[in-house]
N, C-alpha and C. Protein backbone atom coordinates (compact mmCIF):
# COMPACT_ATOMS: atom_id res chain seq x y z
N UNK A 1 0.83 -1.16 0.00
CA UNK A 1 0.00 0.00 0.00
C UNK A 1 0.89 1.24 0.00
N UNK A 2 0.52 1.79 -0.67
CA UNK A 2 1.37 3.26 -0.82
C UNK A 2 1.21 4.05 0.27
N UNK A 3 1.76 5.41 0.12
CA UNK A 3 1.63 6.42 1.41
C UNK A 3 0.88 7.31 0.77
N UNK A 4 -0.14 7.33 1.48
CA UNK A 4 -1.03 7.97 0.41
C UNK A 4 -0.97 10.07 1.36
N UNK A 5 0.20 9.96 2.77
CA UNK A 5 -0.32 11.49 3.16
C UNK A 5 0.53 12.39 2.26
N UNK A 6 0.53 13.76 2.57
CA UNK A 6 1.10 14.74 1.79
C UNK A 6 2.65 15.31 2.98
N UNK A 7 3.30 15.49 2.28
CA UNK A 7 4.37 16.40 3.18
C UNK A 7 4.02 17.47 3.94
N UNK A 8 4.38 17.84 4.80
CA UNK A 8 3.96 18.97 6.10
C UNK A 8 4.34 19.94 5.01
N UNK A 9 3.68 20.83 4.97
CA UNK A 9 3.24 22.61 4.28
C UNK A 9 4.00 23.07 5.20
N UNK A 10 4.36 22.98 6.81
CA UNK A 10 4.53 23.81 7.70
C UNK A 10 6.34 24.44 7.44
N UNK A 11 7.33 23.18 6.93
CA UNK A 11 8.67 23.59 6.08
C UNK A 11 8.80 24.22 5.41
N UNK A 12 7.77 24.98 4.49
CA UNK A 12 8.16 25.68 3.46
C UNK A 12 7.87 27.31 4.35
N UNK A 13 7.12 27.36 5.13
CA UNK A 13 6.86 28.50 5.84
C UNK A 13 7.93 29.60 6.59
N UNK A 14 8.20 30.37 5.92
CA UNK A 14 9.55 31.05 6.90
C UNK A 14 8.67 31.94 8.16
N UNK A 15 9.12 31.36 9.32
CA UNK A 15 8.70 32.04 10.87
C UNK A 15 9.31 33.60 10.84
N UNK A 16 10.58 33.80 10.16
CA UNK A 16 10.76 35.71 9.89
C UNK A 16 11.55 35.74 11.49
N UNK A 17 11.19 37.09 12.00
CA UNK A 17 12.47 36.96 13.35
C UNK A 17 12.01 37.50 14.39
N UNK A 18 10.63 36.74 14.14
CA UNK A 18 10.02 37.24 15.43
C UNK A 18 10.41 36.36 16.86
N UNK A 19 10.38 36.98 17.95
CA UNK A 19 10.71 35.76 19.08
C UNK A 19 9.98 35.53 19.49
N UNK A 20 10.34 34.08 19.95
CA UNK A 20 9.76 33.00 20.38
C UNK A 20 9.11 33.43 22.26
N UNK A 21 7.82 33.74 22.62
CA UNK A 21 7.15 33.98 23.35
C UNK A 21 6.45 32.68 23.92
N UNK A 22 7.07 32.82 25.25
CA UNK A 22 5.60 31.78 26.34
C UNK A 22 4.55 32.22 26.37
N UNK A 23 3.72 31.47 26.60
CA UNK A 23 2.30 31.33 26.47
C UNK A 23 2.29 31.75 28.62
N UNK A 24 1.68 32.83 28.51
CA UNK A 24 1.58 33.20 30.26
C UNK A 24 0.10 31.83 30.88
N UNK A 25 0.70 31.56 32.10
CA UNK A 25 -0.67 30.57 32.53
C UNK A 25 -1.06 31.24 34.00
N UNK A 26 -2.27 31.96 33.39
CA UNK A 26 -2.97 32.60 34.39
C UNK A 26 -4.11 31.94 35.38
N UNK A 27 -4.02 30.25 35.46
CA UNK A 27 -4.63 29.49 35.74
C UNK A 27 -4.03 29.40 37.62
N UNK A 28 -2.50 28.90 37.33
CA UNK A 28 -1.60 28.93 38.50
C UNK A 28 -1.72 30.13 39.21
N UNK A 29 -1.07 30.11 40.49
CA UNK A 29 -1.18 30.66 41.72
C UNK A 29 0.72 30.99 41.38
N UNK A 30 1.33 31.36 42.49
CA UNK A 30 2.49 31.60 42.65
C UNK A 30 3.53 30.78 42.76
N UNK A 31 4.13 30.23 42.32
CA UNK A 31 5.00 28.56 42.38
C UNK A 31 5.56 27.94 44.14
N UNK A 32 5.00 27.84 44.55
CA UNK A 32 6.00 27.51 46.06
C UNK A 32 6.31 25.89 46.11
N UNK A 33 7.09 25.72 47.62
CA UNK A 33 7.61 24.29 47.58
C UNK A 33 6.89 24.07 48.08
N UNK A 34 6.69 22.32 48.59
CA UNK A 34 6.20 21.81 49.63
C UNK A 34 6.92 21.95 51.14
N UNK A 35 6.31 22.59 52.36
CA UNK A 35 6.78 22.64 53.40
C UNK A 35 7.62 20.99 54.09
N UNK A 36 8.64 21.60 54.62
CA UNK A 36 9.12 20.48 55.03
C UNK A 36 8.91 20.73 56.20
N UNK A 37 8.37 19.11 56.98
CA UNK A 37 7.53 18.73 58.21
C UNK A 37 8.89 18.78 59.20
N UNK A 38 8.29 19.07 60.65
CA UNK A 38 9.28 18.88 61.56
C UNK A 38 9.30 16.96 61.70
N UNK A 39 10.64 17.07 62.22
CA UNK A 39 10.82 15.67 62.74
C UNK A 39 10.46 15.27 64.20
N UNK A 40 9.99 14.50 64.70
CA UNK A 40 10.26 14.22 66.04
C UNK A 40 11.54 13.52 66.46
N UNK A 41 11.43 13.98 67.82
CA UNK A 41 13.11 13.16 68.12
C UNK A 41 13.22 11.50 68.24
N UNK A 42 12.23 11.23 68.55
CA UNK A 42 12.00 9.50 68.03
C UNK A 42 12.40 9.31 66.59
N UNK A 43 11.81 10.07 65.38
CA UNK A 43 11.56 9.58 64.12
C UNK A 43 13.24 9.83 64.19
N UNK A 44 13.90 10.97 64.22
CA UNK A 44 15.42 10.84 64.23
C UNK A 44 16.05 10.21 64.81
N UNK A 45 15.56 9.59 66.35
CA UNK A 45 17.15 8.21 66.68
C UNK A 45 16.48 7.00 66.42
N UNK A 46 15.14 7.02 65.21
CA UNK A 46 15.12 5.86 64.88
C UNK A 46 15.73 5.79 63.51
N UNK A 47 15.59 6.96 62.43
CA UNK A 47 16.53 7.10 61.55
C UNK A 47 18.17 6.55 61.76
N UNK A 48 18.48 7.35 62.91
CA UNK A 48 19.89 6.90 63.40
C UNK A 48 20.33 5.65 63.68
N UNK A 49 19.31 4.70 63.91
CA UNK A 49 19.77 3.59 64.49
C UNK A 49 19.62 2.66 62.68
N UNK A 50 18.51 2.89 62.02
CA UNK A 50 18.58 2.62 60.68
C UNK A 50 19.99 2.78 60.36
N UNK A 51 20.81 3.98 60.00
CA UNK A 51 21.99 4.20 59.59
C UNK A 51 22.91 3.48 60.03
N UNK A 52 23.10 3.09 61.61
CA UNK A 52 24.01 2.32 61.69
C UNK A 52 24.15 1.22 62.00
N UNK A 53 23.03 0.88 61.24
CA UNK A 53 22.69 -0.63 61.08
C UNK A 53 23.27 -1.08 59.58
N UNK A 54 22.52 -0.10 58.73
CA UNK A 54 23.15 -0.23 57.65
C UNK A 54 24.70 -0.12 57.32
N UNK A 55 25.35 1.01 57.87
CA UNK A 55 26.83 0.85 57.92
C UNK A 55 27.52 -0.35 58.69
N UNK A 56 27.16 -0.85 59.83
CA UNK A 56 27.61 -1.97 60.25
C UNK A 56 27.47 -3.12 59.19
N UNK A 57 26.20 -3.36 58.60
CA UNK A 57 25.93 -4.17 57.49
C UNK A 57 27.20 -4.55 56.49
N UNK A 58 27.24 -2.84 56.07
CA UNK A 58 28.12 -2.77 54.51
C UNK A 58 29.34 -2.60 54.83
N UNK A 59 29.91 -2.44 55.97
CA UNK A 59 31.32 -2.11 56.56
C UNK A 59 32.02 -3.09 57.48
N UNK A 60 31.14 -3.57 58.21
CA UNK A 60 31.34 -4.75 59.57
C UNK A 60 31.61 -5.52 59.20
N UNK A 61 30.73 -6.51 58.41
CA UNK A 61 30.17 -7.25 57.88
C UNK A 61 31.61 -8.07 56.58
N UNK A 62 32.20 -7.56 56.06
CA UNK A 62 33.28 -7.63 55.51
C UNK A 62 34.87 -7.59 55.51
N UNK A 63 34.70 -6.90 57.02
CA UNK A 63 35.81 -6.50 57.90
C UNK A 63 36.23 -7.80 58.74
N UNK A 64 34.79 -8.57 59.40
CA UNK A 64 34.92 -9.67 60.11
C UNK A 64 35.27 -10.98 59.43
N UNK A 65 34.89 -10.62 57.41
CA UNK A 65 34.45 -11.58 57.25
C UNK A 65 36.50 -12.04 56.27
N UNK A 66 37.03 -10.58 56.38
CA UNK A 66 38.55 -10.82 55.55
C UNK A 66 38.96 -11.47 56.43
């Protein structure tokens, strides 16, 4: 089966030297981050104890085992 579409028209078109403009979105509000939450001091020496569990893991663990 042949190709029956036509070539894009839009190549032969010279754009000239106008610049290239964003489109403004007056939909959005003002860009902000998401607030970052306090920690409790539990959630951090349970973090902590995570960490050096994991370093004992990947460090200990190979040290005992040469």
């Amino acid at each position: 089966m042949a190709d029956q579409s036509k070539p894009s028209e839009r190549r032969d078109v010279d754009e000239g030297d106008e610049p290239h403009q964003e489109a403004e979105d007056t939909t959005a509000g003002e860009r902000t981050t998401a607030p970052q939450s306090a920690y409790t001091t539990s959630q951090v020496g349970t973090g902590f104890v995570v960490l050096l569990v994991g370093l004992l893991v990947v460090f200990g663990v190979p040290l005992l085992l040469a």
